[in-house]
Protein backbone atom coordinates (compact mmCIF):
# COMPACT_ATOMS: atom_id res chain seq x y z
CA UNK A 1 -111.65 119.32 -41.07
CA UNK A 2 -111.14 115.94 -42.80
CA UNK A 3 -110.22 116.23 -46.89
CA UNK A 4 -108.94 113.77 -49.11
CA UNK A 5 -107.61 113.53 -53.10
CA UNK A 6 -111.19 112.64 -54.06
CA UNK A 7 -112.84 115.59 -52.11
CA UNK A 8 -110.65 117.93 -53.95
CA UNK A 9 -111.47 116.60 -57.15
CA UNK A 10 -115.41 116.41 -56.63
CA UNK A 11 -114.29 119.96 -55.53
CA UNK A 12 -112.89 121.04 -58.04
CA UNK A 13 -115.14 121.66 -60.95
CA UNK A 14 -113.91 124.98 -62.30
CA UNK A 15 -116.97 127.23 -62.93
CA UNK A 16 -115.08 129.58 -64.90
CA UNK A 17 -113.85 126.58 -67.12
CA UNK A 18 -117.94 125.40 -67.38
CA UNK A 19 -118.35 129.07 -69.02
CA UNK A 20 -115.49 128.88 -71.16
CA UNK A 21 -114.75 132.13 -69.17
CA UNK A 22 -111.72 134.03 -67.39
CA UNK A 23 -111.60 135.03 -63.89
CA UNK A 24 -111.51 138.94 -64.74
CA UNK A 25 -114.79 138.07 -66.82
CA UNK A 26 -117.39 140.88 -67.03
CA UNK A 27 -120.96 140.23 -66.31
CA UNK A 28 -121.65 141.12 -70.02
CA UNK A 29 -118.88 138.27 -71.08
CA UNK A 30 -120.50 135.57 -68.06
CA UNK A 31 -124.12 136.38 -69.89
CA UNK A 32 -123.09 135.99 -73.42
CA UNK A 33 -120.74 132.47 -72.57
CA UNK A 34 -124.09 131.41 -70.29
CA UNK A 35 -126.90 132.18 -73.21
CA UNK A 36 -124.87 130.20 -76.37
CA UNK A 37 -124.40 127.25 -73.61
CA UNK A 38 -128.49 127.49 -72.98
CA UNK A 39 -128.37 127.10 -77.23
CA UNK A 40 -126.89 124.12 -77.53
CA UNK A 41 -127.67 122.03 -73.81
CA UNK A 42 -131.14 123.47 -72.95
CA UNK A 43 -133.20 120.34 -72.65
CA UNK A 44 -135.99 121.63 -75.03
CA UNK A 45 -133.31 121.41 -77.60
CA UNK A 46 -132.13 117.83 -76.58
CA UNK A 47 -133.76 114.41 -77.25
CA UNK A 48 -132.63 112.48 -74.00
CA UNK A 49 -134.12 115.32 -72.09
CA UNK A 50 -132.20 113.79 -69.08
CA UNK A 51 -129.02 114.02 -70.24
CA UNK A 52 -129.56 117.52 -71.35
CA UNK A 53 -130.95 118.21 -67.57
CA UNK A 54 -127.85 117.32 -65.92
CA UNK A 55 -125.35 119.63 -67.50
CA UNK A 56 -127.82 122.51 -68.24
CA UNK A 57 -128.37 122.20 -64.14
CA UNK A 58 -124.60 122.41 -63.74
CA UNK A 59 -124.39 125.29 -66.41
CA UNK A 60 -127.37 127.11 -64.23
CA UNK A 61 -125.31 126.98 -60.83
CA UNK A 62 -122.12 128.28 -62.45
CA UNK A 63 -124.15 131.35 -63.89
CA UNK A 64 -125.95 131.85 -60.58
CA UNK A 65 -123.02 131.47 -58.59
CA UNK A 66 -120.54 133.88 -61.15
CA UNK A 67 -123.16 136.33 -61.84
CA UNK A 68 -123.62 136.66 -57.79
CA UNK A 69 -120.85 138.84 -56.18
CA UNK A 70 -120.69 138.00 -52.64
CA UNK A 71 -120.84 134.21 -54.48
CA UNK A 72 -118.54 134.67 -56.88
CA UNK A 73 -116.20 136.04 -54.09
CA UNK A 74 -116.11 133.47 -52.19
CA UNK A 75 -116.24 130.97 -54.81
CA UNK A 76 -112.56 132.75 -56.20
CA UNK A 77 -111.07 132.90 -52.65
CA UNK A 78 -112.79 129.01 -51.23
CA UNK A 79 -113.56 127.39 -54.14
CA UNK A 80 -117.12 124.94 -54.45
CA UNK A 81 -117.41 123.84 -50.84
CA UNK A 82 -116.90 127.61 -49.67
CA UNK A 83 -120.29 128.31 -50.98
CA UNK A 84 -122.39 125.53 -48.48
CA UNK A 85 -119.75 126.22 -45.76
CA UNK A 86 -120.01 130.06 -45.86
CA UNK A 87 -123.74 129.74 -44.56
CA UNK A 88 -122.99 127.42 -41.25
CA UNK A 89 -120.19 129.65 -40.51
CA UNK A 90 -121.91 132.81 -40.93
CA UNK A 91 -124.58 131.44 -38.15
CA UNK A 92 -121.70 130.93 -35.87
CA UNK A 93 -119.44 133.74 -36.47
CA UNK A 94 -120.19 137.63 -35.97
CA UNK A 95 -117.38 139.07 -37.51
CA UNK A 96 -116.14 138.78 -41.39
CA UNK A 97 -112.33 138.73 -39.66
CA UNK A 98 -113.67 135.55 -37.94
CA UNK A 99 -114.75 133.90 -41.20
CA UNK A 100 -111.72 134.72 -43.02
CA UNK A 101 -109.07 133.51 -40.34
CA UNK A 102 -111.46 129.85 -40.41
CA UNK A 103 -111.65 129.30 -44.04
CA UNK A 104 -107.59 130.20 -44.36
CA UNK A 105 -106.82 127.82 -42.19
CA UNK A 106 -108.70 125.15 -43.69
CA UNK A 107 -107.26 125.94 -47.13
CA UNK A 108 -103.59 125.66 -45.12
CA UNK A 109 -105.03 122.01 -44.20
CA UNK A 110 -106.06 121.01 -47.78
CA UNK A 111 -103.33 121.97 -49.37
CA UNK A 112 -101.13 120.46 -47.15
CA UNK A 113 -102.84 116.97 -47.55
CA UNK A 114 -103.19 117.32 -51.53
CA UNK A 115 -99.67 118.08 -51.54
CA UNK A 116 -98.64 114.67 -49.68
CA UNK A 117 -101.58 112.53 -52.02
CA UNK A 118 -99.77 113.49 -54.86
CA UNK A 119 -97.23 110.64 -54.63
CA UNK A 120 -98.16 108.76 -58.15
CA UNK A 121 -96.82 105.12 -56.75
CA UNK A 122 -95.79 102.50 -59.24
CA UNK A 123 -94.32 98.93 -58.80
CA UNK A 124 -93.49 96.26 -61.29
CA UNK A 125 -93.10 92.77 -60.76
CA UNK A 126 -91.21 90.71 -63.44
CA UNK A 127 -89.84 87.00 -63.67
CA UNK A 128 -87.78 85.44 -66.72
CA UNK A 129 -88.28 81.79 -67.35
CA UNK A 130 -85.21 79.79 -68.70
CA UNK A 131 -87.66 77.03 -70.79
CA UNK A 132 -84.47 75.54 -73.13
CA UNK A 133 -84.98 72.23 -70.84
CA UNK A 134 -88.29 72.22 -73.08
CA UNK A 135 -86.42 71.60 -76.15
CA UNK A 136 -83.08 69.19 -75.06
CA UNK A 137 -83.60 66.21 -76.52
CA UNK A 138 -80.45 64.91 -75.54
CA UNK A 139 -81.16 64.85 -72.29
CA UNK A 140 -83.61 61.84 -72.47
CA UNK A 141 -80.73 59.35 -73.21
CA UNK A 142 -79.53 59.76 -69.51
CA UNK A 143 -80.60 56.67 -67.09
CA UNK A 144 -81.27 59.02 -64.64
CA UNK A 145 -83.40 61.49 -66.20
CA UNK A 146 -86.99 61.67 -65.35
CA UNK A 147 -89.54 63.78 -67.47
CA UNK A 148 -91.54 64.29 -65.14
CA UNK A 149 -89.26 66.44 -63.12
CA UNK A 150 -87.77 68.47 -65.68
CA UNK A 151 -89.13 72.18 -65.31
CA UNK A 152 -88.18 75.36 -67.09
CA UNK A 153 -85.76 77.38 -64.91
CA UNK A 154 -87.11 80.65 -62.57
CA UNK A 155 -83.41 82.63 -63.41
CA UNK A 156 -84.45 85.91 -62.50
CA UNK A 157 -86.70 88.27 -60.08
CA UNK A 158 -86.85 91.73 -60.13
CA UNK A 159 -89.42 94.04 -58.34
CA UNK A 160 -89.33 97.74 -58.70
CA UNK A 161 -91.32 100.48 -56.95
CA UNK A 162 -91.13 104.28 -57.31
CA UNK A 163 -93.39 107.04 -55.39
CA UNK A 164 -93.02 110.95 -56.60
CA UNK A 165 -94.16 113.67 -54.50
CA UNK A 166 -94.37 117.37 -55.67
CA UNK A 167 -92.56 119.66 -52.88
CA UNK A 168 -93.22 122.70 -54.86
CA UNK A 169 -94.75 123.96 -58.57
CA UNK A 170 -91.15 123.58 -59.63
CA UNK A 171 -89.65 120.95 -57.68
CA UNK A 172 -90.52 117.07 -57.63
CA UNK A 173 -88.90 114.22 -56.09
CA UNK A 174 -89.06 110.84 -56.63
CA UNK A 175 -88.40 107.52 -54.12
CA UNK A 176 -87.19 104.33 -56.40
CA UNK A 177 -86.35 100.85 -54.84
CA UNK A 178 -85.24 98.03 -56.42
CA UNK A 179 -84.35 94.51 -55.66
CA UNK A 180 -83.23 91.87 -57.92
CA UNK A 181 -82.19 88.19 -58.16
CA UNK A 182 -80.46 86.87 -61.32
CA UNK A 183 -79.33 82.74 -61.18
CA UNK A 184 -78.82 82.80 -57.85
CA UNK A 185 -77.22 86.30 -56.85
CA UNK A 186 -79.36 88.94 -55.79
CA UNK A 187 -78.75 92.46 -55.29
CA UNK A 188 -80.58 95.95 -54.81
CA UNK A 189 -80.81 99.87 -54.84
CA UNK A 190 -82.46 102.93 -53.73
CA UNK A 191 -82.26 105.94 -55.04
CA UNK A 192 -83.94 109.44 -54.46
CA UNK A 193 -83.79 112.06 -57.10
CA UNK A 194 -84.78 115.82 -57.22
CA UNK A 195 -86.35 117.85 -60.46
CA UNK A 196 -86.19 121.19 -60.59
CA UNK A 197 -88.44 122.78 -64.22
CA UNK A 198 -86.42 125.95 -64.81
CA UNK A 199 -89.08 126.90 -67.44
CA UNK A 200 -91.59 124.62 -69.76
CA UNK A 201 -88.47 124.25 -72.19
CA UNK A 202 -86.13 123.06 -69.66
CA UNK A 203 -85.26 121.06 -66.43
CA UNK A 204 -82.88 119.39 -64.49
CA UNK A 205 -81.89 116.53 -61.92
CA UNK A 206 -79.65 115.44 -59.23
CA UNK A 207 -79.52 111.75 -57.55
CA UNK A 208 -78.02 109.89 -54.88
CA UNK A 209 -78.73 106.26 -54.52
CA UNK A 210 -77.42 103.57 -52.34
CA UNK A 211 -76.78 99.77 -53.29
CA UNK A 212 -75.84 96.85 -51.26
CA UNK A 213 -72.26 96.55 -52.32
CA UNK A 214 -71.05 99.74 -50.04
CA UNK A 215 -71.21 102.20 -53.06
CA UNK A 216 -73.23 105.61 -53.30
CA UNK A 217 -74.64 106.66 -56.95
CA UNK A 218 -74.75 109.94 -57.89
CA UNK A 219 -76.32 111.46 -61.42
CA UNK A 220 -76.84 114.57 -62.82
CA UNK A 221 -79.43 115.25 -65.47
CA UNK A 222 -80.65 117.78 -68.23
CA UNK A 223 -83.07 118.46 -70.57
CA UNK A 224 -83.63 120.96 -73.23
CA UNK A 225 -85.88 122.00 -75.73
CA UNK A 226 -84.07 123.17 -78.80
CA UNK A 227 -86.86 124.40 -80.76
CA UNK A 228 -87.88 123.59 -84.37
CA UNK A 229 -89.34 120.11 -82.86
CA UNK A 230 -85.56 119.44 -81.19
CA UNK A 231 -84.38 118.38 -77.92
CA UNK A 232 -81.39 117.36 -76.02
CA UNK A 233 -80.77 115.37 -72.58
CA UNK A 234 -77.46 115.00 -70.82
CA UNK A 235 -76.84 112.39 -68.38
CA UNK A 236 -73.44 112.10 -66.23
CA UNK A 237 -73.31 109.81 -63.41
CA UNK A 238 -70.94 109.01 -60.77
CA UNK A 239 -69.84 106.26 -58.39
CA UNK A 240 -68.94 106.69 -54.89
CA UNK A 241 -66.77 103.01 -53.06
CA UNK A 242 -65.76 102.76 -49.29
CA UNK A 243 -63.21 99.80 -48.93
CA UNK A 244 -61.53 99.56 -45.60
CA UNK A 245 -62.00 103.36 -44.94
CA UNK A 246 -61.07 104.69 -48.18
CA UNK A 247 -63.31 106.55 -50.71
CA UNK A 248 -63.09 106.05 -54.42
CA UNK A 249 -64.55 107.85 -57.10
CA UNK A 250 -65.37 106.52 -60.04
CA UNK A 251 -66.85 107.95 -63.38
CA UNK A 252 -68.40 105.44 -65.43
CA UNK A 253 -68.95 107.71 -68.17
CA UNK A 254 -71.94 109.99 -69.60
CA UNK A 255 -74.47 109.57 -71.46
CA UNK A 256 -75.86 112.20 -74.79
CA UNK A 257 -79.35 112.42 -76.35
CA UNK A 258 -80.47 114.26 -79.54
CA UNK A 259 -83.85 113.72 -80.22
CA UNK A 260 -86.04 115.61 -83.39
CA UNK A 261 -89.71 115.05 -84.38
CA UNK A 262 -89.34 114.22 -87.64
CA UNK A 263 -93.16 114.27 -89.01
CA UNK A 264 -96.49 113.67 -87.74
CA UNK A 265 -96.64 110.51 -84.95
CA UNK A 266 -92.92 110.43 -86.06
CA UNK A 267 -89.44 110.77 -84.00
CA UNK A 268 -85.57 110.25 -83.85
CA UNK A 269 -83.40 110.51 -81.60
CA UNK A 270 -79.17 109.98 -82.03
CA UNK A 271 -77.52 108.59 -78.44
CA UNK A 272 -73.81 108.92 -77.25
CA UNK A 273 -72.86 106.73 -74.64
CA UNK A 274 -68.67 106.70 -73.13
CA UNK A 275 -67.22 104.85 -70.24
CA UNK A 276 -66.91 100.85 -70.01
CA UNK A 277 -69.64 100.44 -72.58
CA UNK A 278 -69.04 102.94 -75.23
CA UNK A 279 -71.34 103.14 -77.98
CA UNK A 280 -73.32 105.14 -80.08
CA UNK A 281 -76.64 104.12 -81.24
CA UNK A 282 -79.87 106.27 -83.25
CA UNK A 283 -83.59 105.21 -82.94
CA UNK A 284 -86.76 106.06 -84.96
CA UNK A 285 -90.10 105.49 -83.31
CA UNK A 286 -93.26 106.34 -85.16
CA UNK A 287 -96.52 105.51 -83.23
CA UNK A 288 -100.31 106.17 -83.38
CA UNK A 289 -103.52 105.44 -81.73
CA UNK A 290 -103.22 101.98 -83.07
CA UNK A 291 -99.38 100.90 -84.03
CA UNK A 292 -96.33 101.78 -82.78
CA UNK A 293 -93.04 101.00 -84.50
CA UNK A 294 -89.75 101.35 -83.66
CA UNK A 295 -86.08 100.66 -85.27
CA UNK A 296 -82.68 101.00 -83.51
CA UNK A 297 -79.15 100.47 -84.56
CA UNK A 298 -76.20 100.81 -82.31
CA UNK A 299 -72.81 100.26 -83.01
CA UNK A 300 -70.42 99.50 -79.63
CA UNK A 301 -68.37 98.00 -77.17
CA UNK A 302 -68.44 95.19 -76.81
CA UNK A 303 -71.52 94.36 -78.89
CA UNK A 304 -73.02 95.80 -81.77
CA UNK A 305 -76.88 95.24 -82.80
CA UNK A 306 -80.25 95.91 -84.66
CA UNK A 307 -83.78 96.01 -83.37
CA UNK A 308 -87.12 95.91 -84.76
CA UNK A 309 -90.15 95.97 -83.19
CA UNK A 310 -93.75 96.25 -84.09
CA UNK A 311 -96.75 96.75 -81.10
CA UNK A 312 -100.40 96.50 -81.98
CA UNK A 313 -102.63 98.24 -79.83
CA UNK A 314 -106.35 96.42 -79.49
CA UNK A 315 -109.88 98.37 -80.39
CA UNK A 316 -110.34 97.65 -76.88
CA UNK A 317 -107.17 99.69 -76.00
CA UNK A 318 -107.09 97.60 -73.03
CA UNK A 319 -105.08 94.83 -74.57
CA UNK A 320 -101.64 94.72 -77.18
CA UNK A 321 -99.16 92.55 -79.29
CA UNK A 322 -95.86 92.84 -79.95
CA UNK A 323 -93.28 91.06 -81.64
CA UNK A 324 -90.11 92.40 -82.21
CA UNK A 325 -86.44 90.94 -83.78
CA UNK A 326 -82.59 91.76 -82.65
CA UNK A 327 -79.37 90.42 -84.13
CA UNK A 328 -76.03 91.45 -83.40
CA UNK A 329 -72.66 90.09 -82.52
CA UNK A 330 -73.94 87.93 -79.72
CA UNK A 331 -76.80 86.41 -82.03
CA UNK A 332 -80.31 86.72 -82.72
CA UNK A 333 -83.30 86.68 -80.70
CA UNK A 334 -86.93 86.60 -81.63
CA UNK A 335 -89.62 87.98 -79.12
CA UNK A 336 -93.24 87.95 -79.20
CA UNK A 337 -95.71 88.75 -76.41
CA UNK A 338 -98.95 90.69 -75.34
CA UNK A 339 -100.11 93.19 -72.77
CA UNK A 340 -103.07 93.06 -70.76
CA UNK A 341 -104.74 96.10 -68.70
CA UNK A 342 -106.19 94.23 -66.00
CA UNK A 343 -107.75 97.48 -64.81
CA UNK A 344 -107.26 100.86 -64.40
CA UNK A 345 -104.15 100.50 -62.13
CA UNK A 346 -102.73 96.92 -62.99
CA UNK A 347 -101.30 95.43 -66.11
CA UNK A 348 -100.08 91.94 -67.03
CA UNK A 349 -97.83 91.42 -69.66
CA UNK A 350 -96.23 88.23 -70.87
CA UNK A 351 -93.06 87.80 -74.12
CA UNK A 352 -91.35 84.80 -75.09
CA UNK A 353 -87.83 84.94 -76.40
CA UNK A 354 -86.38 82.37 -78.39
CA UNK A 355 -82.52 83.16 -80.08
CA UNK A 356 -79.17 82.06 -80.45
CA UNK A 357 -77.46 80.92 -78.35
CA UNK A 358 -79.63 82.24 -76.04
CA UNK A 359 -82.62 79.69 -75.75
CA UNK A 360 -85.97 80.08 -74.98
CA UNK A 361 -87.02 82.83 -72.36
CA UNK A 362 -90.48 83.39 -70.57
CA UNK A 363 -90.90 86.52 -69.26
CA UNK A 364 -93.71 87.68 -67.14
CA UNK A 365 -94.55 91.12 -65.90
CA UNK A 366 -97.18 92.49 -63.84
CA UNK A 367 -97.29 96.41 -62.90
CA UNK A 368 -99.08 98.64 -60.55
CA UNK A 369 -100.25 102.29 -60.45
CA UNK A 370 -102.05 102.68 -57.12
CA UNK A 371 -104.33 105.41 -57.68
CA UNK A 372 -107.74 103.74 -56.98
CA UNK A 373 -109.26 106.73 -54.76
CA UNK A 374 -109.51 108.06 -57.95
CA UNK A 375 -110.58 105.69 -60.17
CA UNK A 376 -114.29 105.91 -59.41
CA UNK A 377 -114.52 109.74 -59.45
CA UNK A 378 -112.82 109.58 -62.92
CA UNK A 379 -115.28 107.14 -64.38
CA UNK A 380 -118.30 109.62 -63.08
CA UNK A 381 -116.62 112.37 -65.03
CA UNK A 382 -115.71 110.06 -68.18
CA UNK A 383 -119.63 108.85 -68.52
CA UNK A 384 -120.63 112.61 -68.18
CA UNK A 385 -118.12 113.69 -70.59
CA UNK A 386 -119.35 111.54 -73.21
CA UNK A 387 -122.96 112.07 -72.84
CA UNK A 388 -122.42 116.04 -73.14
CA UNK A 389 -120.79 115.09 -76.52
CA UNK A 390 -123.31 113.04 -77.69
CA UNK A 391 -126.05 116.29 -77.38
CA UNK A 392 -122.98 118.98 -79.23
CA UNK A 393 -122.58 116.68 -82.04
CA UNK A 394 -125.20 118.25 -84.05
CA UNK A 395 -124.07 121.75 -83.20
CA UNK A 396 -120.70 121.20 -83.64
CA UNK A 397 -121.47 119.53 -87.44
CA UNK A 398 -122.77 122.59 -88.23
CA UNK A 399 -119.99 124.65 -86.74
CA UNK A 400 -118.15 122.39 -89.64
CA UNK A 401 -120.14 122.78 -92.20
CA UNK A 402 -120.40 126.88 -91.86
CA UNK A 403 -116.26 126.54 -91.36
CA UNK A 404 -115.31 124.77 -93.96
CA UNK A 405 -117.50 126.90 -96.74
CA UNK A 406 -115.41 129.70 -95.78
CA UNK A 407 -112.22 128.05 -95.54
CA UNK A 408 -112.77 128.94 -92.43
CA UNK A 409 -111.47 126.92 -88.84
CA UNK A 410 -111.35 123.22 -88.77
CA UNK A 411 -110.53 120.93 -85.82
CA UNK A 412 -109.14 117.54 -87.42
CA UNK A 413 -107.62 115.95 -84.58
CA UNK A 414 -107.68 116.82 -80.78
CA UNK A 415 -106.10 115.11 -77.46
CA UNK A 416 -106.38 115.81 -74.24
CA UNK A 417 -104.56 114.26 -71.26
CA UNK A 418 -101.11 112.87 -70.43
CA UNK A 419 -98.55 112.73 -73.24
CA UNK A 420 -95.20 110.52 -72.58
CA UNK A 421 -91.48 110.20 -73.93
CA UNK A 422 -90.35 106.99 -75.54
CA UNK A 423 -88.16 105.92 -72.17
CA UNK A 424 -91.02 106.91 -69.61
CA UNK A 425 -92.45 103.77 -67.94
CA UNK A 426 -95.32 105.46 -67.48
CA UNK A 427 -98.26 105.14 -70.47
CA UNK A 428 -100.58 107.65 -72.49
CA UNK A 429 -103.60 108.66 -70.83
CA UNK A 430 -105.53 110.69 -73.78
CA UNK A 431 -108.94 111.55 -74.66
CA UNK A 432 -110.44 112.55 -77.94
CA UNK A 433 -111.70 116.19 -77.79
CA UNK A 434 -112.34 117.22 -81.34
CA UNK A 435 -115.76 117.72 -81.47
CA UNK A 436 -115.96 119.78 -77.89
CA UNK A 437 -113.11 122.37 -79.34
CA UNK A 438 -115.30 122.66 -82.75
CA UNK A 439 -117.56 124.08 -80.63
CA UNK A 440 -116.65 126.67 -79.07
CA UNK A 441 -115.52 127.60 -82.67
CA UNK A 442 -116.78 130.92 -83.44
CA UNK A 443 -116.29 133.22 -86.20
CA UNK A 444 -113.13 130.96 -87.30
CA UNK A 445 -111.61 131.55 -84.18
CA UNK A 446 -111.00 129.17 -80.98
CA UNK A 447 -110.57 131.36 -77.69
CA UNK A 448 -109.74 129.44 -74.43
CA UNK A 449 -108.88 131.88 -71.79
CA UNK A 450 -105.47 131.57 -69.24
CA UNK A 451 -105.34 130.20 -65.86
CA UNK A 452 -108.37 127.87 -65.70
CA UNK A 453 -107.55 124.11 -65.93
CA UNK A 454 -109.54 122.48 -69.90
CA UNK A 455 -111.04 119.90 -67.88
CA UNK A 456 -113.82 121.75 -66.43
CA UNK A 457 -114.95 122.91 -69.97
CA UNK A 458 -118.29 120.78 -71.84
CA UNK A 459 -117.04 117.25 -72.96
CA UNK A 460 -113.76 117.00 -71.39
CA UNK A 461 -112.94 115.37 -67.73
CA UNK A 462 -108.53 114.38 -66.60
CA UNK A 463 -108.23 111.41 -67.58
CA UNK A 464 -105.03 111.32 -64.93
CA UNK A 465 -105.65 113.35 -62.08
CA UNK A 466 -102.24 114.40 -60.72
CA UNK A 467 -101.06 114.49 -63.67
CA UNK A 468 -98.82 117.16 -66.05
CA UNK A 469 -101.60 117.38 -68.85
CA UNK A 470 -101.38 119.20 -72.40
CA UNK A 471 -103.83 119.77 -74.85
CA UNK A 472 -102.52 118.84 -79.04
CA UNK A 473 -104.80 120.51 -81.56
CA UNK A 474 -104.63 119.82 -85.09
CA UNK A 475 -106.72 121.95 -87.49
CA UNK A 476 -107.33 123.30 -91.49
CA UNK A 477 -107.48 127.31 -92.23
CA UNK A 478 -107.46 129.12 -95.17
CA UNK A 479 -106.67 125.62 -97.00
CA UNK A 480 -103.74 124.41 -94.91
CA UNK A 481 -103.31 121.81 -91.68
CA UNK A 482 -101.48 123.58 -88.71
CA UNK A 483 -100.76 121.96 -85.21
CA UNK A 484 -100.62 123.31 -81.81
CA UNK A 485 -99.86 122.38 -78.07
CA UNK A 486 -100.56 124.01 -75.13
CA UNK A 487 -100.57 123.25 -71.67
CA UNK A 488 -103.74 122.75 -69.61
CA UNK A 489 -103.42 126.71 -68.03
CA UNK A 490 -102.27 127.95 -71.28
CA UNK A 491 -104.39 130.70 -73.08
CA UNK A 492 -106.05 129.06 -76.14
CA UNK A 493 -105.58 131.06 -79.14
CA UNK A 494 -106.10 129.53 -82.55
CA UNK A 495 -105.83 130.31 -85.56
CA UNK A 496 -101.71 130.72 -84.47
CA UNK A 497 -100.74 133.51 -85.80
CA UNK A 498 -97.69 133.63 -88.32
């Protein structure tokens, strides 16, 4: 039985989720969910009437399928493709024992192949161009000098490429290799790390790492959440040197993080670094849909400095510009650039730094995410995701309008998808779900049940399959603005209450 990434996600549409339904659903609760559905996507109710076919047809084989037992048996226990398959092998087979022993063993296949898919690879290519021979005037009073020959200066290389695979729902690990070359000396490093998630508020990691210079790395690292919008990290690492058959340890020092949100699209953090370069530096980042700003000051050994930078994100979200200033003990460098999202998996990204008495500095940058199986599949969702808002608009304005002459519930802002740290190299992959969430508003209450992933329900789609993915709700009630997160299995129960 061949099975893929892509099968699994074609697969995957979560009936239950479609319904707005749990598992342990009643045939009462599958009738009600399926008749306000028919009120709102029916295509006698809908001007593109084609459209409105598609998902009412989709809503129709959930209900037919749920409302079935036998079906809805094997759709729990086999998921979508159980429900064609079940036919051929019933033709073939005599005995239920028989058909239970074949479809376990293809599930043992599929998740074994899902599980090594998951691997999430990323590479980055970057080169920094030395272009002070630009700007030496001085230069043209030698006899021997020829213009023509004169070329800014390729002084570094790097190329970086990582690949995670989940073992377990608790455990990850991740394969980094890196290679570098910096005015003439090269050197490089692998490392492989292990996560364990102890619980959603806290994790930790070991890694070991080899470089070329016969030493071992070893790390240990924690995170916590503190509550109240707090959390910590602790990193200690460790060096490991063989020199003529002896073995040397070496700590380096450790490394402290204290971060806080601090208000809305707002957060701080206060770092603690000791070993050879002790220092102790605090950030605040605030960033939106369209801006993100960000201010450091750090006061060490052996240099001390400020940073500034600003990031404009494009309408297109596809493209960015930054500029940024830093001065400190060894000078002051300006840098300016832009980003460019070549496509879903590639990005190109170019800043020029010019400072004392560091010159003038080209640096480009390409990265890769190579997920393209999925890319396609994604798309298909996206455009159906969009149309299906388009027809709730209506309904859901008037979901508002009832809400907010009661002081009832109000969705005001709501994102769906993959949310990221300030140090992750990895970007936000979010998608604007307000109007789906107001509704399935009713009576000023939002109900999602547990255990069924948010991206089956009308309007929404993953934006990044594979993905850890959260749902952020902000909404009014009774006259005041609340805010909420939950994970994509999470129970959905809004108002919060106090």
């Amino acid at each position: 039985v061949a099975s893929s990434g892509l099968e699994e996600l074609v697969d995957n549409e979560d009936f239950y989720s479609l319904l707005n339904a749990s598992r342990q659903a009643s045939q009462e609760d599958l009738k009600a969910s399926y008749r306000r559905l028919c009120m709102v996507y029916h295509p006698d109710k809908q001007s593109n009437n084609n459209e409105a076919s598609d998902i009412f047809i989709r809503i129709q084989e959930a209900f037919n399928v749920l409302s079935d037992p036998t079906k809805r048996h094997i759709y729990d226990v086999y998921g979508k493709s159980g429900l064609d398959a079940d036919w051929q092998i019933m033709e073939r087979r005599k005995t239920a024992q028989e058909m239970q022993e074949e479809y376990e063993r293809i599930q043992r296949i599929r998740a074994q192949q899902r599980l090594e898919e998951r691997t999430h690879p990323e590479g980055t290519f970057s080169m920094m161009i030395n272009a002070t021979s630009l700007f030496d005037e001085n230069q043209f009073d030698d006899e021997y000098y020829d213009p023509q020959i004169m070329l800014p200066d390729i002084t570094a290389l790097s190329i970086t490429q990582s690949i995670q695979a989940p073992l377990s729902p608790s455990h990850t690990a991740t394969l980094t290799g890196n290679l570098q070359t910096k005015n003439g000396n090269g050197h490089g490093d692998l490392n492989i790390s292990l996560r364990k998630t102890m619980s959603a508020k806290m994790w930790g990691e070991f890694m070991v790492g080899a470089t070329d210079s016969n030493s071992f790395n070893l790390g240990l690292k924690g995170y916590r959440s503190l509550g109240g919008g707090m959390f910590a990290i602790a990193y200690v690492p460790a060096e490991l040197m063989v020199d003529d058959g002896m073995l040397a340890v070496s700590l380096p020092g450790a490394n402290f993080t204290l971060g806080r949100v601090l208000g809305e699209n707002l957060y701080g953090s206060l770092n603690l670094s000791t070993g050879r370069d002790s220092h102790m530096s605090t950030s605040v980042v605030r960033e939106t849909m369209t801006m993100r700003f960000s201010a450091k000051l750090q006061l060490g050994i052996p240099h001390s400095f400020g940073v500034v930078t600003a990031k404009y994100k494009m309408p297109d979200r596809k493209s960015s510009l930054k500029i940024g200033f830093e001065a400190g003990t060894f000078g002051a460098v300006v840098e300016y650039g832009g980003e460019h999202r070549m496509s879903d998996n590639s990005i190109v990204s170019v800043n020029v730094r010019i400072g004392v008495p560091v010159g003038v500095a080209l640096k480009l940058r390409q990265s890769e995410e190579s997920e393209e199986s999925l890319t396609n599949e994604t798309k298909r969702r996206k455009e159906e995701a969009e149309a299906t808002i388009k027809m709730m608009k209506q309904s859901s304005q008037r979901k508002i309008d009832a809400e907010e002459r009661k002081l009832g519930l109000v969705i005001t802002e709501a994102w769906y998808g993959r949310f990221v740290s300030e140090d992750s190299s990895r970007t936000s992959k979010l998608i604007d779900v307000r109007i789906p969430l107001q509704n399935l508003v009713e009576n000023s209450k939002l109900q999602l049940p547990a255990g069924i992933t948010k991206s089956g329900l009308p309007g929404f789609y993953d934006p990044c399959p594979g993905s850890e993915i959260k749902l952020k709700v902000v909404y009014k009630f009774r006259g005041g603005v609340h805010k909420a997160s939950f994970d994509d299995r999470d129970a959905v129960r809004i108002p919060l209450r106090s």
